[in-house]
Protein backbone atom coordinates (compact mmCIF):
# COMPACT_ATOMS: atom_id res chain seq x y z
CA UNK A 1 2.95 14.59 0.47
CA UNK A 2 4.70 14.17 3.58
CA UNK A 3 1.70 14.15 5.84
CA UNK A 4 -0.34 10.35 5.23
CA UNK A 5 -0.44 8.61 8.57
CA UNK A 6 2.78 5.70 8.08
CA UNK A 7 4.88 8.26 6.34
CA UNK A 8 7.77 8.17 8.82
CA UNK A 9 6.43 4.85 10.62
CA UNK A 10 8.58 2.08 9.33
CA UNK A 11 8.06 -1.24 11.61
CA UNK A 12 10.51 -4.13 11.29
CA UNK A 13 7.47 -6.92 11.23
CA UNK A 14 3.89 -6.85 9.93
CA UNK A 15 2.05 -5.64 7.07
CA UNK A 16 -0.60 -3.15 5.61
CA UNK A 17 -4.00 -4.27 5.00
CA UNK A 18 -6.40 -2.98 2.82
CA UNK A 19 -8.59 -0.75 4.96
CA UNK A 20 -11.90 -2.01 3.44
CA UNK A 21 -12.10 -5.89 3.67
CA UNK A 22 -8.51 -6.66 5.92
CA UNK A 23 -6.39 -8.24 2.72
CA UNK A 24 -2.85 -8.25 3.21
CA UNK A 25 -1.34 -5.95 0.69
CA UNK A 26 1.80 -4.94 1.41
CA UNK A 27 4.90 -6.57 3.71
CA UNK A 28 6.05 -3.77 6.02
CA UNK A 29 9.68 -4.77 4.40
CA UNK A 30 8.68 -3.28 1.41
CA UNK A 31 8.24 0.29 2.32
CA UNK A 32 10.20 2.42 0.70
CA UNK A 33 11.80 5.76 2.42
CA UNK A 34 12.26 8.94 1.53
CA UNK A 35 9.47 9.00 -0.99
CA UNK A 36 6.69 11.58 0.35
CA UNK A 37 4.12 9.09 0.51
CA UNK A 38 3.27 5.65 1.78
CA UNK A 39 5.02 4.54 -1.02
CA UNK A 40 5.82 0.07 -1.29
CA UNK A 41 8.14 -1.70 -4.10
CA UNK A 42 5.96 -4.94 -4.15
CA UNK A 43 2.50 -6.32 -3.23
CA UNK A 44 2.64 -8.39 -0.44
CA UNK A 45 2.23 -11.77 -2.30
CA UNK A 46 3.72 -10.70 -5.71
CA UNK A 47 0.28 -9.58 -7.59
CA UNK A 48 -2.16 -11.63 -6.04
CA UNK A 49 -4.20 -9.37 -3.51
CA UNK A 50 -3.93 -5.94 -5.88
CA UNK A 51 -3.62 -5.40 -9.22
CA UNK A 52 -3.17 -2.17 -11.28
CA UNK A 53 -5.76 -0.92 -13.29
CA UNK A 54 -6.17 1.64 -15.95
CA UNK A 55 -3.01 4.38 -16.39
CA UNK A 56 -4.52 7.84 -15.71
CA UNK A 57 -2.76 11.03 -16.77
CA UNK A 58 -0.47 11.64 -14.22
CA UNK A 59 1.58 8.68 -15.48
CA UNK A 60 0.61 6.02 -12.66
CA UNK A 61 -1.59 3.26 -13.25
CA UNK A 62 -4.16 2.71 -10.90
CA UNK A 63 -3.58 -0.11 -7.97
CA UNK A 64 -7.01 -1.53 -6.71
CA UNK A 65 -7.54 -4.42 -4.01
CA UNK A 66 -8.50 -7.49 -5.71
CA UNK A 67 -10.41 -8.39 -2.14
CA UNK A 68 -12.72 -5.98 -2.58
CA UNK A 69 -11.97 -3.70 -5.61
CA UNK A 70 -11.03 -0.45 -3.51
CA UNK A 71 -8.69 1.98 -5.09
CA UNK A 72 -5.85 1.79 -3.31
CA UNK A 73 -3.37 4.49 -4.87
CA UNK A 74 -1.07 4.57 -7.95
CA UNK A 75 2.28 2.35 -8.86
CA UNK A 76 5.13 3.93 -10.95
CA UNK A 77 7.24 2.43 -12.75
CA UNK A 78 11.04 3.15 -14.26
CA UNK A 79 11.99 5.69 -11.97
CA UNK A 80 14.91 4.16 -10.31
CA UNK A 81 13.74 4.64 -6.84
CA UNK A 82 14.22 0.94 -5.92
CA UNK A 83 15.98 -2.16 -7.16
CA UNK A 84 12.84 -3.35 -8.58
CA UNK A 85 12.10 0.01 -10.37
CA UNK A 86 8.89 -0.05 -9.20
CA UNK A 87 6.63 2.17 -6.70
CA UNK A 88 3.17 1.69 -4.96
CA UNK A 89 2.21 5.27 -3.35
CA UNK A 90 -0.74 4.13 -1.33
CA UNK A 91 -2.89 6.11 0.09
CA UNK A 92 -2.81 5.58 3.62
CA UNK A 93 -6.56 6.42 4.61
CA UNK A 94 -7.07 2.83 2.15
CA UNK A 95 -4.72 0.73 4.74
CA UNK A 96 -4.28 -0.40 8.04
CA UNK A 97 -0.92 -1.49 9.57
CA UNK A 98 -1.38 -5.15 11.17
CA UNK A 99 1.85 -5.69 13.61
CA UNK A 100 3.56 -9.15 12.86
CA UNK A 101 1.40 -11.75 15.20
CA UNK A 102 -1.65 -9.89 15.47
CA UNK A 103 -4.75 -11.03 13.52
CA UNK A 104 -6.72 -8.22 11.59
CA UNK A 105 -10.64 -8.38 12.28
CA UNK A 106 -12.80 -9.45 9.45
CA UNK A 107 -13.07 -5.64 8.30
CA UNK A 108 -11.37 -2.82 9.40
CA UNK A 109 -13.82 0.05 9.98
CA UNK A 110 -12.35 3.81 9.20
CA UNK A 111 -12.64 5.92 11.91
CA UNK A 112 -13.56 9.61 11.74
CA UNK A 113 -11.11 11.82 13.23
């Protein structure tokens, strides 16, 4: 916690792409602070680019990218973090930030460090 690369970045405009195939996931508006991780209250078009999968034992249910079927992180949801009561913690190594006018390649390669 505290360390994924967009933990304190919080842009006005763009969005987070998966880092696999370049899907839109998640509207920079929808990052939620003070969390520990990239952490987002909504997909970026309601459900349609990820969808949650299978609940594992930590309590989340699984959120994969219905692009490409990457796993994506883990939503949460009733703990009164947001209005929606809901949270995404995405991992950030699976997304990309795209800034508002800027078009993502076809695929977003990960880069070693």
């Amino acid at each position: 916690p505290g360390r994924g690369e967009y933990h304190s970045f919080f842009p006005k405009e763009g969005y987070f792409a998966c880092r696999a195939c370049a899907l839109p996931l998640y509207s920079s508006t929808s990052k939620i602070k003070d969390c520990g991780w990239d952490a987002f209250d909504k997909c970026y078009y309601t459900d349609e680019n990820c969808h949650v999968g299978v609940q594992f034992d930590g309590g989340g249910i699984e959120i994969i990218c219905n692009g490409c079927g990457s796993h994506l992180g883990h939503v949460f949801y009733g703990e009164g973090m947001t209005a929606k009561n809901t949270r995404h913690c995405v991992n950030s190594i699976s997304m990309k930030f795209i800034p508002a006018g800027e078009t993502p390649p076809a695929k977003i390669i990960i880069s070693a460090k």
